[in-house]
N, C-alpha and C. Protein backbone atom coordinates (compact mmCIF):
# COMPACT_ATOMS: atom_id res chain seq x y z
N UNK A 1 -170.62 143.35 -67.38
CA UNK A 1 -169.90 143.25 -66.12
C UNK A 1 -168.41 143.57 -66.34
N UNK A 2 -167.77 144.36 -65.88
CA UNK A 2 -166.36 144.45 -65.74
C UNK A 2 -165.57 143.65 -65.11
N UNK A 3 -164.21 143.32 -65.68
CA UNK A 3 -163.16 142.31 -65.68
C UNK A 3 -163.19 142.43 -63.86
N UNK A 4 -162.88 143.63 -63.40
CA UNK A 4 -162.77 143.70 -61.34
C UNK A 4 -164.17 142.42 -60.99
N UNK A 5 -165.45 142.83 -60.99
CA UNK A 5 -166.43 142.16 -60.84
C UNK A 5 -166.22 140.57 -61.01
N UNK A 6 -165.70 140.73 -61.94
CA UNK A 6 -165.87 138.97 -62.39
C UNK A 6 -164.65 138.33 -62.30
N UNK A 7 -163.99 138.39 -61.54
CA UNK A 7 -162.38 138.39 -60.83
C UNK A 7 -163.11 137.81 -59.37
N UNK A 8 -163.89 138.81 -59.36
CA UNK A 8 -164.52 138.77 -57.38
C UNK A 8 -165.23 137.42 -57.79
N UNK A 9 -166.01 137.62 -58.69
CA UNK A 9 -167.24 136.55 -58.61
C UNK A 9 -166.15 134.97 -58.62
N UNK A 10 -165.47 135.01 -59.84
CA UNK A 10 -164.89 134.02 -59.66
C UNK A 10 -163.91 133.41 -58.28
N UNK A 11 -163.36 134.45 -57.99
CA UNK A 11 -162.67 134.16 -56.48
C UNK A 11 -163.98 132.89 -55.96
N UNK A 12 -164.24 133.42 -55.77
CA UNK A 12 -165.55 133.53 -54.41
C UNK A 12 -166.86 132.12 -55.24
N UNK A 13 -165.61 131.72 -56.51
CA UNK A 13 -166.96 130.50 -56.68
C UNK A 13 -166.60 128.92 -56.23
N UNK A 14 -168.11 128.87 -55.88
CA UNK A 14 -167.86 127.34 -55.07
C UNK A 14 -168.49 126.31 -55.80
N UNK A 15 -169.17 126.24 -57.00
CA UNK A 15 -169.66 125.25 -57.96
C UNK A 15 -169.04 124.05 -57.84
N UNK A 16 -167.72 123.70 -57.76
CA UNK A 16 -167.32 122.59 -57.57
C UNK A 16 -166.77 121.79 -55.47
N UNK A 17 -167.19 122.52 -55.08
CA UNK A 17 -167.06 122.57 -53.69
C UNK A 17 -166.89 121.26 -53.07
N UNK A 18 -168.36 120.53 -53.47
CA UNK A 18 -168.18 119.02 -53.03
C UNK A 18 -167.27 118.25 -53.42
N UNK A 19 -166.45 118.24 -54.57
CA UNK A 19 -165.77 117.45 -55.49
C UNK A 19 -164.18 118.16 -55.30
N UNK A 20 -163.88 119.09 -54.50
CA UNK A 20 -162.63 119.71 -54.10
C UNK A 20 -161.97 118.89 -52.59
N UNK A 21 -160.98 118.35 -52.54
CA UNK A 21 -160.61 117.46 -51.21
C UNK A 21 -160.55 118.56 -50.19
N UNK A 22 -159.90 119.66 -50.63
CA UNK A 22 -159.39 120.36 -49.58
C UNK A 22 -160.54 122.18 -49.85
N UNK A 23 -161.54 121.47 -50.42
CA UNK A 23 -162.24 122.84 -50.69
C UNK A 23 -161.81 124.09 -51.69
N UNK A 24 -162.68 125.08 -52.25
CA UNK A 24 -162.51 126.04 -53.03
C UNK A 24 -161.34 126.82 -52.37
N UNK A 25 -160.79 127.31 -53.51
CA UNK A 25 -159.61 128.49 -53.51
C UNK A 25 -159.29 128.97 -54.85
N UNK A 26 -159.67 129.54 -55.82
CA UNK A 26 -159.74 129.80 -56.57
C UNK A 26 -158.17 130.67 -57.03
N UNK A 27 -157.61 130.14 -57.66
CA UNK A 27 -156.08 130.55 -58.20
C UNK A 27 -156.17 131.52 -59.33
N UNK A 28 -155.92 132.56 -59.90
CA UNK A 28 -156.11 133.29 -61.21
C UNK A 28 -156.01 134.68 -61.12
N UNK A 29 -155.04 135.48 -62.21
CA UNK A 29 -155.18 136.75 -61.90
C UNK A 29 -155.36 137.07 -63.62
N UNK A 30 -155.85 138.47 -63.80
CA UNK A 30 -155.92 139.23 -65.17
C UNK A 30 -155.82 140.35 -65.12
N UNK A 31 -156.31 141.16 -65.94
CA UNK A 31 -156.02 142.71 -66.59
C UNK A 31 -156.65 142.96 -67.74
N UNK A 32 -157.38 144.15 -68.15
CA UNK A 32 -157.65 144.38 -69.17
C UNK A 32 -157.00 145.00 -70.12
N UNK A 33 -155.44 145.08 -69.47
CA UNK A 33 -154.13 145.39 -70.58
C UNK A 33 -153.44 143.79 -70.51
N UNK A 34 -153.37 142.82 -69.61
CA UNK A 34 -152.42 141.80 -70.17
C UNK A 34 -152.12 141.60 -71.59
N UNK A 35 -151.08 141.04 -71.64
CA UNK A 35 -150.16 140.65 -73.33
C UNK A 35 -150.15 138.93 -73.71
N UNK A 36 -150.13 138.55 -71.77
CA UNK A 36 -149.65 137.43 -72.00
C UNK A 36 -150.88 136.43 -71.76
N UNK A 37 -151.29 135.50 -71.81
CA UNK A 37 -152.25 134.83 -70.68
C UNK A 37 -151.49 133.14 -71.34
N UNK A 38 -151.53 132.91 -69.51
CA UNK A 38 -150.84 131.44 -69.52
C UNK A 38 -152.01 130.66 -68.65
N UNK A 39 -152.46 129.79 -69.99
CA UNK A 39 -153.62 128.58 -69.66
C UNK A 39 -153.15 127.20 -69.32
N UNK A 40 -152.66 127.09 -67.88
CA UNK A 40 -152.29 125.49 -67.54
C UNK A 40 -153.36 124.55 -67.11
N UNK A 41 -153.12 123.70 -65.88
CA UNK A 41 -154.14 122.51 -66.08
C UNK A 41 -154.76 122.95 -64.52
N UNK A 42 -154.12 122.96 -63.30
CA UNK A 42 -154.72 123.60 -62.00
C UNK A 42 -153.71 123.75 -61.13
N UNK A 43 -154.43 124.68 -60.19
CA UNK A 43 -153.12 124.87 -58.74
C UNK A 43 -152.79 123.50 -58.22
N UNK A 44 -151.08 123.88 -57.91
CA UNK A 44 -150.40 122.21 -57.34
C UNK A 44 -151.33 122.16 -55.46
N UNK A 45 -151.12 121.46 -55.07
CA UNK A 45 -151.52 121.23 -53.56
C UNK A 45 -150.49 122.78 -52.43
N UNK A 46 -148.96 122.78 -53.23
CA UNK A 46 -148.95 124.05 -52.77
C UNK A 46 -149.47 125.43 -52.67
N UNK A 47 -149.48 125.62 -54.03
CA UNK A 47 -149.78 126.93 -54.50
C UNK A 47 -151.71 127.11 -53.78
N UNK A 48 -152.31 126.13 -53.39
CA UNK A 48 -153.38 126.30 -52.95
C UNK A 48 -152.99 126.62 -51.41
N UNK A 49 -152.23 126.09 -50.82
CA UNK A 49 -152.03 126.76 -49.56
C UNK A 49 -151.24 128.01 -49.40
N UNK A 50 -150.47 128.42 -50.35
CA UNK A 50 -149.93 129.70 -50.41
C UNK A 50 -150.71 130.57 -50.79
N UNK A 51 -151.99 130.33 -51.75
CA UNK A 51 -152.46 131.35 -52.92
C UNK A 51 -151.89 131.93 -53.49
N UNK A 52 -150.86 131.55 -53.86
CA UNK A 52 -149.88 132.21 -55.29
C UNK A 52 -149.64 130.88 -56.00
N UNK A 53 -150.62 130.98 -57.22
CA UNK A 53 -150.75 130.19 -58.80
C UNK A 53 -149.11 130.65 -59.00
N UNK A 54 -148.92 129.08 -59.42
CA UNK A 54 -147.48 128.51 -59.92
C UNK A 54 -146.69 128.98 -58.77
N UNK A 55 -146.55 128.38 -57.69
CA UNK A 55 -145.98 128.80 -56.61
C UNK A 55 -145.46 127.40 -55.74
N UNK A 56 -144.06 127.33 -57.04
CA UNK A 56 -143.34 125.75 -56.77
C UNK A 56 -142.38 125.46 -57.82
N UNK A 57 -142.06 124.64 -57.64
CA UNK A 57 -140.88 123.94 -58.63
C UNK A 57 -141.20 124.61 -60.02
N UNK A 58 -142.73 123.79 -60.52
CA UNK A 58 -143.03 123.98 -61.80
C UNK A 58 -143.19 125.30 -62.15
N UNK A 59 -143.67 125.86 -61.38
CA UNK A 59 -144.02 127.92 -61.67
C UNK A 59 -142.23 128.48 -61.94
N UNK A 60 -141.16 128.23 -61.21
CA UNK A 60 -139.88 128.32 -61.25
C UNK A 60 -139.50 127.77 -62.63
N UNK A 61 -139.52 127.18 -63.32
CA UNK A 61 -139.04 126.03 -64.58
C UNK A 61 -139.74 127.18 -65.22
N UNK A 62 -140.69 127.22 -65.13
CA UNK A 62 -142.10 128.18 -66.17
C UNK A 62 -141.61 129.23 -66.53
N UNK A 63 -141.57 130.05 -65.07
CA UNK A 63 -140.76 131.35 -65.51
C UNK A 63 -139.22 131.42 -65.91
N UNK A 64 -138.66 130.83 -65.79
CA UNK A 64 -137.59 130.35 -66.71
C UNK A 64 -137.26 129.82 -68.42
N UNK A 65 -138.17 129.27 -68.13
CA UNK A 65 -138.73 129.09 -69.65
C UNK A 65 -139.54 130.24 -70.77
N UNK A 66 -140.24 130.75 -70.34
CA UNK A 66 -140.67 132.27 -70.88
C UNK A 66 -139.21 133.13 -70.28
N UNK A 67 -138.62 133.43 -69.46
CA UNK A 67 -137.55 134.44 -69.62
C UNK A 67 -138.26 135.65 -68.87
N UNK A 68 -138.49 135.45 -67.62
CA UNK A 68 -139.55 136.45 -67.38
C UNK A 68 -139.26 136.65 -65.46
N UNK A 69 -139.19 137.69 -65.07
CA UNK A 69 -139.00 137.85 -63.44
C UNK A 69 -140.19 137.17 -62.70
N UNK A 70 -140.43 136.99 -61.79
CA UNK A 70 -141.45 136.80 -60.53
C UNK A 70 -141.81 137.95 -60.69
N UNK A 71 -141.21 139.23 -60.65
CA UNK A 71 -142.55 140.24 -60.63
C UNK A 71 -142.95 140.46 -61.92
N UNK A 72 -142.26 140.08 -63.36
CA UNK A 72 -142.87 140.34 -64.33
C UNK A 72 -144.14 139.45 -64.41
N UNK A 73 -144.26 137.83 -63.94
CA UNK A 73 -144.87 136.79 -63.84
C UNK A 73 -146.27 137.35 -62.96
N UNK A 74 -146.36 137.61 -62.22
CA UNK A 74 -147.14 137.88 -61.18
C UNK A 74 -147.56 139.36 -61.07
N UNK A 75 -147.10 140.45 -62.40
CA UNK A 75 -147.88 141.29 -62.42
C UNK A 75 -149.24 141.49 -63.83
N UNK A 76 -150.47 141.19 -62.69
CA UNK A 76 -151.39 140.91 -63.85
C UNK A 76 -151.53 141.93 -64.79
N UNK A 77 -151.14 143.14 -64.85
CA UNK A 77 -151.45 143.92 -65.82
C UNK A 77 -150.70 143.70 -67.31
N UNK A 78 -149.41 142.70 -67.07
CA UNK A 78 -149.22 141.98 -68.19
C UNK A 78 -149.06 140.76 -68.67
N UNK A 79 -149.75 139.61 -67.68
CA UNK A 79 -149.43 138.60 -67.50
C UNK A 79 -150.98 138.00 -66.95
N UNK A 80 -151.52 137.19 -67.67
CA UNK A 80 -153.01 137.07 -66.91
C UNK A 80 -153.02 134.90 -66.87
N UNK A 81 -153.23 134.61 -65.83
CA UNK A 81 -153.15 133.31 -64.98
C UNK A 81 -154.43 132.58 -64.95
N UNK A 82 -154.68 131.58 -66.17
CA UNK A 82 -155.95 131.79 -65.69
C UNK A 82 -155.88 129.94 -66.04
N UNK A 83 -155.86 128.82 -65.12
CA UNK A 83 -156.03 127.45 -65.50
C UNK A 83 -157.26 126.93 -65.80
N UNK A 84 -157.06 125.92 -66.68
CA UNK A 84 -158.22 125.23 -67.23
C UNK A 84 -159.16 124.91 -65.80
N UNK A 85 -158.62 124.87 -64.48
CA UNK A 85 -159.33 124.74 -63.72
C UNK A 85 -158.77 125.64 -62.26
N UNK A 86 -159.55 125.96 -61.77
CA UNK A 86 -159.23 127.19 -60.83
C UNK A 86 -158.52 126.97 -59.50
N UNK A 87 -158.74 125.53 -59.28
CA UNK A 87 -158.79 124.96 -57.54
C UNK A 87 -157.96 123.45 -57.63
N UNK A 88 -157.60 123.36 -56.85
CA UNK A 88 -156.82 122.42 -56.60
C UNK A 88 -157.55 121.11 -56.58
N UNK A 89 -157.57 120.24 -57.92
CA UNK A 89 -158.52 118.72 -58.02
C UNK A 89 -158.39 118.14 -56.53
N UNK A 90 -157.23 117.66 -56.26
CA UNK A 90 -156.80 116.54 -55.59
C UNK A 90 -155.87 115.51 -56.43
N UNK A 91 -155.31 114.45 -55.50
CA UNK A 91 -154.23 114.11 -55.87
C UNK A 91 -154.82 112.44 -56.41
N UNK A 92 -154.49 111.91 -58.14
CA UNK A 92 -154.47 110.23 -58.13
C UNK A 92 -153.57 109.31 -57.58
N UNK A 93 -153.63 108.44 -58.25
CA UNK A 93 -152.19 107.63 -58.37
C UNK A 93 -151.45 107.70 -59.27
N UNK A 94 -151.50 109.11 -59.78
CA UNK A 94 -149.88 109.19 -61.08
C UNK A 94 -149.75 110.74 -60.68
N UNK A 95 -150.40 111.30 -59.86
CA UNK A 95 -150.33 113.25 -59.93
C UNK A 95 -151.45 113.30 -59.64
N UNK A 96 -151.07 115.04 -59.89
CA UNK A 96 -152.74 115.58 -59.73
C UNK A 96 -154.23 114.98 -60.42
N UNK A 97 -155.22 114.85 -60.08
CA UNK A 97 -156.46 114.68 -60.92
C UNK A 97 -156.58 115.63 -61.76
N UNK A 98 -157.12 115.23 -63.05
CA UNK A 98 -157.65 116.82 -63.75
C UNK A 98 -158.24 117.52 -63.24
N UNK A 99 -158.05 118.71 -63.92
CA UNK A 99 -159.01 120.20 -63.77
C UNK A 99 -160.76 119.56 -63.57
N UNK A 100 -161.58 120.24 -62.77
CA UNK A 100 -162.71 120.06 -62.85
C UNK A 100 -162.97 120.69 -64.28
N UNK A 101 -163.77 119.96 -64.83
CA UNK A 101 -164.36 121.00 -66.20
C UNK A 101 -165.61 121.77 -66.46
N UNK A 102 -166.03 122.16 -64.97
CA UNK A 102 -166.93 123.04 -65.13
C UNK A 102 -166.18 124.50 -65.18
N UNK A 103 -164.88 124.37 -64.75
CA UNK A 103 -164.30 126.06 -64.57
C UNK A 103 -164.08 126.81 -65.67
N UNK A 104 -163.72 125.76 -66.85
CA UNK A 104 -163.30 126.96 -68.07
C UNK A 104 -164.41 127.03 -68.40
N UNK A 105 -165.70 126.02 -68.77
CA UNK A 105 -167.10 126.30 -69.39
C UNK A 105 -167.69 127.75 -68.25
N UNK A 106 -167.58 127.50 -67.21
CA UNK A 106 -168.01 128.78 -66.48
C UNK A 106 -167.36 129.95 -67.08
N UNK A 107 -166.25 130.06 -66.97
CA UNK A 107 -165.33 131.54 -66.44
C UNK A 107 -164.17 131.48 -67.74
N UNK A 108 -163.76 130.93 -67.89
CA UNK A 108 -163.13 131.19 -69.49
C UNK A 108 -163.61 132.30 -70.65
N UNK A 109 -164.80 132.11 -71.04
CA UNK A 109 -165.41 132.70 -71.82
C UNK A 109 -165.35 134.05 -71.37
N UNK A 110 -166.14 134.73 -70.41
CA UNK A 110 -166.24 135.67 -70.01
C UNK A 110 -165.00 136.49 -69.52
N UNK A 111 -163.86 136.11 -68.73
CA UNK A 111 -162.79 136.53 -68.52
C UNK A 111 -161.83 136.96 -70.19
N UNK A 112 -162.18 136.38 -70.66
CA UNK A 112 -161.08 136.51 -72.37
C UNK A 112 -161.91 137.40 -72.89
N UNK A 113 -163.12 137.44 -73.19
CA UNK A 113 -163.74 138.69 -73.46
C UNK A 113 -163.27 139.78 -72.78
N UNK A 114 -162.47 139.75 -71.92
CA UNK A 114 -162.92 141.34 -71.13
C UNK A 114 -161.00 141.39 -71.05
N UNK A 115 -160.44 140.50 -71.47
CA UNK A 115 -158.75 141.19 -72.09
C UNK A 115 -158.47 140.71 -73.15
N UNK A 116 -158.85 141.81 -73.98
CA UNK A 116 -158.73 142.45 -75.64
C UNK A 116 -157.48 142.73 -75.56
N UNK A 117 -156.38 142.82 -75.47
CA UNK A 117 -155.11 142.62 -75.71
C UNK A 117 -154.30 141.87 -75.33
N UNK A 118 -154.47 140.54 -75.19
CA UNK A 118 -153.68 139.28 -75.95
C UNK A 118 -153.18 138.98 -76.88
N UNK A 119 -152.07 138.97 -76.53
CA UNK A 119 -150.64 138.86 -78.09
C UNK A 119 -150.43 137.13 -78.28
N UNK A 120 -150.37 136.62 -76.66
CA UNK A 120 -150.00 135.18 -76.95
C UNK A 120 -150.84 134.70 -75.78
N UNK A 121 -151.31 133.38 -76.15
CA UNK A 121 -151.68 132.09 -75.58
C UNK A 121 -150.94 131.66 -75.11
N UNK A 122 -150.24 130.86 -73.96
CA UNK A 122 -149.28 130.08 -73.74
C UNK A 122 -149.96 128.57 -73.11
N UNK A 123 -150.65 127.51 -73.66
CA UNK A 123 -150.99 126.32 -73.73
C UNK A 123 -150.54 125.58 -72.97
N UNK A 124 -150.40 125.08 -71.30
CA UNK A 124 -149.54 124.35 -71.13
C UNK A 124 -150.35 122.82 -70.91
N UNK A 125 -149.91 121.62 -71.31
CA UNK A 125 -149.94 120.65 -70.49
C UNK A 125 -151.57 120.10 -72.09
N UNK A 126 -151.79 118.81 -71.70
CA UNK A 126 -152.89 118.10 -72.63
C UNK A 126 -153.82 118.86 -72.24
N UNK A 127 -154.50 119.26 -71.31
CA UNK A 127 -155.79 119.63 -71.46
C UNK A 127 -156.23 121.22 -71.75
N UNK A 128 -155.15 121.96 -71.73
CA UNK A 128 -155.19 123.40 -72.03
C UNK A 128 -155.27 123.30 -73.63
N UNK A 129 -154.35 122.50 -74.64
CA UNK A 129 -153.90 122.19 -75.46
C UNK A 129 -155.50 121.90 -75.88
N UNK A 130 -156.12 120.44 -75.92
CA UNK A 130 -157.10 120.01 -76.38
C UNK A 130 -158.47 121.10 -76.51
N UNK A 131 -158.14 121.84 -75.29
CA UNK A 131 -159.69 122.80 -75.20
C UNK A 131 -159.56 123.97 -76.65
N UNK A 132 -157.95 124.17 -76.60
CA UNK A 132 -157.66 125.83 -77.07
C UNK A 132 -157.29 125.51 -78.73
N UNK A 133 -156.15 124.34 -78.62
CA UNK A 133 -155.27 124.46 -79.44
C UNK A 133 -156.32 124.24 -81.18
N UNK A 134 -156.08 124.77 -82.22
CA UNK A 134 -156.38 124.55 -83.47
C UNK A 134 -156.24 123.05 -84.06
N UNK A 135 -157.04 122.53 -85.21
CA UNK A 135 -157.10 121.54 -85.79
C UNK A 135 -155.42 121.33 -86.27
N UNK A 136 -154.71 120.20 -86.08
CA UNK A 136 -153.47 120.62 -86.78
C UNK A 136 -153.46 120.03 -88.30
N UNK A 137 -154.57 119.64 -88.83
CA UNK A 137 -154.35 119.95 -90.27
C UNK A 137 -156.04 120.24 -90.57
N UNK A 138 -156.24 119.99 -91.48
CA UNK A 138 -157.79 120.14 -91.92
C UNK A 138 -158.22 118.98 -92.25
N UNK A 139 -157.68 117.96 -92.66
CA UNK A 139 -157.95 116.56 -92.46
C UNK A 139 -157.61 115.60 -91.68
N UNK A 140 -157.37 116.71 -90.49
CA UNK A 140 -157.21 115.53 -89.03
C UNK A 140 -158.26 116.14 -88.27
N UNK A 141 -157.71 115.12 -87.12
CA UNK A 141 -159.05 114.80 -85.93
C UNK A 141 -159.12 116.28 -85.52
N UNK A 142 -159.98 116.80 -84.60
CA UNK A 142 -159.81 118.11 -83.72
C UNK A 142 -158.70 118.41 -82.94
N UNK A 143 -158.21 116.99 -82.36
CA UNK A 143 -157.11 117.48 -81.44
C UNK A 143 -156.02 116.64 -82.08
N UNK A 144 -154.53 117.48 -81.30
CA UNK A 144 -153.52 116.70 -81.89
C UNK A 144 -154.12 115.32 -81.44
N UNK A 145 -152.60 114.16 -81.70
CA UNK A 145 -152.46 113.16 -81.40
C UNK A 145 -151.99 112.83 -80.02
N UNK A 146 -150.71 113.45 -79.99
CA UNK A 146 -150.07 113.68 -78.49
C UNK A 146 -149.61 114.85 -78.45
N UNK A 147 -149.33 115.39 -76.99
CA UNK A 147 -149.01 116.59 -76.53
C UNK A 147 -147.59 117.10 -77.10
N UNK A 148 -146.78 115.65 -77.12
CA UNK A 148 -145.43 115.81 -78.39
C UNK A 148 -145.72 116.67 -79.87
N UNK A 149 -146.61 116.70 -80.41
CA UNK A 149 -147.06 116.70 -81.76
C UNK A 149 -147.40 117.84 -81.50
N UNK A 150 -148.08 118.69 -80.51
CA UNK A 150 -148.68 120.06 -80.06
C UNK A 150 -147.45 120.72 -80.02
N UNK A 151 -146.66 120.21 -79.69
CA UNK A 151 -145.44 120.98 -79.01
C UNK A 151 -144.16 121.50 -80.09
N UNK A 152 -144.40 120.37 -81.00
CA UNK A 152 -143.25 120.40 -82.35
C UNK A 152 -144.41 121.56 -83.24
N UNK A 153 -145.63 121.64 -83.20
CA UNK A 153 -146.03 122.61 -84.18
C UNK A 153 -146.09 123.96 -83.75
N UNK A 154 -144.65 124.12 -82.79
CA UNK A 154 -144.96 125.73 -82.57
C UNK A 154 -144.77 126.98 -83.73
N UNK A 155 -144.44 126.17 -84.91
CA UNK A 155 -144.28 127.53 -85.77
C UNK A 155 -144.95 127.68 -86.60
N UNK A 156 -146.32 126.70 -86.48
CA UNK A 156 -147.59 127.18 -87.15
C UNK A 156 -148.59 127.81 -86.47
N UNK A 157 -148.38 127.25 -84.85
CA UNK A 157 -148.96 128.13 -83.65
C UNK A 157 -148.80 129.43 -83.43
N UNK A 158 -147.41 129.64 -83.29
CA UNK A 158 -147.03 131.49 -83.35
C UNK A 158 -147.30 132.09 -84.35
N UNK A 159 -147.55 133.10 -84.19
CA UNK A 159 -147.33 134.17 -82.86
C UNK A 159 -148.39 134.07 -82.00
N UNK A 160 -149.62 133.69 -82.27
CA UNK A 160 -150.01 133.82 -81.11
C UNK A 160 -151.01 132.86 -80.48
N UNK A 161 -150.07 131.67 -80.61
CA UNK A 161 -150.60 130.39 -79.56
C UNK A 161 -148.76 129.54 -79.38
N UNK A 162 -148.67 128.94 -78.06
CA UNK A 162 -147.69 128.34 -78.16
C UNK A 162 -148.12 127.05 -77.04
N UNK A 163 -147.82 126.04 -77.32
CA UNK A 163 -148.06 124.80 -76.70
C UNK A 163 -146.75 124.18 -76.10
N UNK A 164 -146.74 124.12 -74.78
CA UNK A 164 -146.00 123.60 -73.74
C UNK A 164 -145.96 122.38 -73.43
N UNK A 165 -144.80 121.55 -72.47
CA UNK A 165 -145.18 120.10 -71.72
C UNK A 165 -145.36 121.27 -70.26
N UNK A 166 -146.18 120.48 -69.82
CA UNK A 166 -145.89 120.71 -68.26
C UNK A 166 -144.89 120.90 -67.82
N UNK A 167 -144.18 122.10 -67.10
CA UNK A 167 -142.99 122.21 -66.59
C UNK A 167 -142.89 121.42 -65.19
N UNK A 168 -143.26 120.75 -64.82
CA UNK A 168 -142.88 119.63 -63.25
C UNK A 168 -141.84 118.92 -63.67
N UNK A 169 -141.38 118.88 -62.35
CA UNK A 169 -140.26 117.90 -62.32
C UNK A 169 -140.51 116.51 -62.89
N UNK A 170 -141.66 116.09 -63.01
CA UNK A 170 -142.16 114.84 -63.38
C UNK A 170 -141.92 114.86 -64.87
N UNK A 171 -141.92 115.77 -65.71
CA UNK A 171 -141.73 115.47 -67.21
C UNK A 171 -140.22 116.02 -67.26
N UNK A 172 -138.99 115.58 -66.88
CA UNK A 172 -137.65 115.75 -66.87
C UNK A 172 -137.36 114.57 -67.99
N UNK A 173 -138.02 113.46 -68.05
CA UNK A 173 -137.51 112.21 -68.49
C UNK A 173 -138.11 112.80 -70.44
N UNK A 174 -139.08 113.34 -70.59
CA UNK A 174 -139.73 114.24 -71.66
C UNK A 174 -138.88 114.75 -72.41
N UNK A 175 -138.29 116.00 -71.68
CA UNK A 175 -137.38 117.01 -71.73
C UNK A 175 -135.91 116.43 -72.06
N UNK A 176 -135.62 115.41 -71.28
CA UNK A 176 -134.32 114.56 -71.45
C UNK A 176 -134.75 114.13 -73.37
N UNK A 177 -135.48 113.17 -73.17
CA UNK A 177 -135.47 112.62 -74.87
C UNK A 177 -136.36 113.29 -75.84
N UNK A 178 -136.42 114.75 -75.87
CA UNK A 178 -136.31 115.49 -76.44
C UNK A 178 -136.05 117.13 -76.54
N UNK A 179 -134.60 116.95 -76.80
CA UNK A 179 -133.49 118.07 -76.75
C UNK A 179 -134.22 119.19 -77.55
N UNK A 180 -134.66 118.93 -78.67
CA UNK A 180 -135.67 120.27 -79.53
C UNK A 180 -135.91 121.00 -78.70
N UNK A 181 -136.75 120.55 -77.49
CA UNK A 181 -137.38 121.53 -77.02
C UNK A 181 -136.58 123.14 -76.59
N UNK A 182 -135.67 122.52 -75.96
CA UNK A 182 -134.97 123.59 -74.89
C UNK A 182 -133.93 124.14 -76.26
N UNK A 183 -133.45 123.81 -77.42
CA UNK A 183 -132.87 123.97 -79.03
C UNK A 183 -133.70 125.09 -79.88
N UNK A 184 -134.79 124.83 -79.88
CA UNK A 184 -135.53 125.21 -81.14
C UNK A 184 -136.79 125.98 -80.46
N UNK A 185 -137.78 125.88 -78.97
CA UNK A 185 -139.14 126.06 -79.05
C UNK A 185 -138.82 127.07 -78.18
N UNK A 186 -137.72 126.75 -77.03
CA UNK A 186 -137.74 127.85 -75.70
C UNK A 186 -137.25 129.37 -76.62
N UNK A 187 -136.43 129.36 -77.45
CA UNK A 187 -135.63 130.53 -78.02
C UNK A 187 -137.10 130.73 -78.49
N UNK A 188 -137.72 130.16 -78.95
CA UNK A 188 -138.36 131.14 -79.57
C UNK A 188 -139.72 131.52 -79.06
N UNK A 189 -139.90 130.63 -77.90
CA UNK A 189 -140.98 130.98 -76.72
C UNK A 189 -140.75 132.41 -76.28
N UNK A 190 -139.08 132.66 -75.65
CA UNK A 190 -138.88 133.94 -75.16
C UNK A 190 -138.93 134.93 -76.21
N UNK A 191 -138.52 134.87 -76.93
CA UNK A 191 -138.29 136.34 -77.91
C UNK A 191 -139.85 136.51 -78.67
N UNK A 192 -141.07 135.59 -78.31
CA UNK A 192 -141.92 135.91 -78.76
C UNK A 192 -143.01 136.56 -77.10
N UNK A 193 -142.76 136.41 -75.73
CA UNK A 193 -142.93 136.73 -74.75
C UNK A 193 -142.60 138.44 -74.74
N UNK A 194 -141.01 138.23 -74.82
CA UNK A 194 -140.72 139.88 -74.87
C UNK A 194 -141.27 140.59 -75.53
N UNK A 195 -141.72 140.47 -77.09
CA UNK A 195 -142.22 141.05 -77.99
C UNK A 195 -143.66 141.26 -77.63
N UNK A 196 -144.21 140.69 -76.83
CA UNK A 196 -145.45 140.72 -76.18
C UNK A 196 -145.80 141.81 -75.23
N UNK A 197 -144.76 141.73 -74.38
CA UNK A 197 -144.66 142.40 -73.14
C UNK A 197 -144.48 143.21 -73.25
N UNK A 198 -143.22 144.31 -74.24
CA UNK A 198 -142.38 145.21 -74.03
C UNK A 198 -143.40 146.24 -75.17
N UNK A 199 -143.83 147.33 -74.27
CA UNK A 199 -144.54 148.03 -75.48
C UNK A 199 -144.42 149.32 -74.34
């Protein structure tokens, strides 16, 4: 099946339908040239009524953080969007609910097969992290410990995996007590983005 086909199919899937508050809408774009592909956790309650994935505060911080335009962001031929979950959970009592986890077991697999030129992963948030990210030693558990610990091992990750906090306004207090990040991980988030992109 070709990457167009299975773009449509996925649009257009309703597997989790009953368990969606506000119903299917499927968020995600690709390419079978993208460089980049950025795996977060799901569309905010906006970006489901706009249909433009990362289309808010946090998508703004994001692309700021990679170093990258709105149209560089949003053109899939180098930039492919694809969240651990496709549709907008619904909302708990601390944020969003997680990703349903039937979406990456569905459509993950098959979508990454079909863009063979991926330079970088970009990991955002615990559950992109836990599905994707590597053992961080060989005598530890499968997954990090905390999403902190994902985040400090970006220079065994690169070049081509990099692990994020969630860019929302909600992890400011994160970002506040620990300065590294925006010091040591963003410099080298971007100059490993460009190097991605620019060919």
């Amino acid at each position: 099946m070709k990457l167009k086909q299975l773009l449509e199919d996925a649009r257009a899937c309703t597997t989790c339908a009953a368990d969606l508050p506000l119903g299917p809408r499927p968020l995600l774009q690709a390419s079978p040239s993208a460089r980049l592909v950025i795996i977060g956790q799901a569309p905010g309650q906006r970006a489901h009524a706009s249909g433009a994935p990362w289309d808010d505060a946090s998508g703004r911080r994001l692309r700021e953080w990679l170093g990258v335009t709105d149209k560089q962001f949003y053109d899939a031929k180098q930039v492919a969007l694809m969240p651990m979950g496709f549709c907008y959970p619904g909302t708990g009592k601390s944020g969003d609910l997680p990703p349903r986890p039937e979406c990456a077991a569905q459509w993950h697999g098959p979508l990454l097969e079909k863009m063979k030129h991926i330079e970088l992963t970009v990991l955002i948030g615990k559950y992109a992290i836990d599905h994707y990210a590597p053992r961080p030693r060989k005598d530890e558990a499968p997954k990090y410990k905390t999403l902190t610990d994902a985040v400090r091992d970006y220079d065994r990750l690169l070049p081509e995996q990099i692990a994020l906090p969630h860019p929302s306004p909600r992890n400011n207090r994160w970002l506040t007590k620990h300065p590294w990040f925006a010091d040591e991980v963003l410099p080298r988030l971007r100059e490993r983005v460009h190097r991605a992109m620019v060919h």
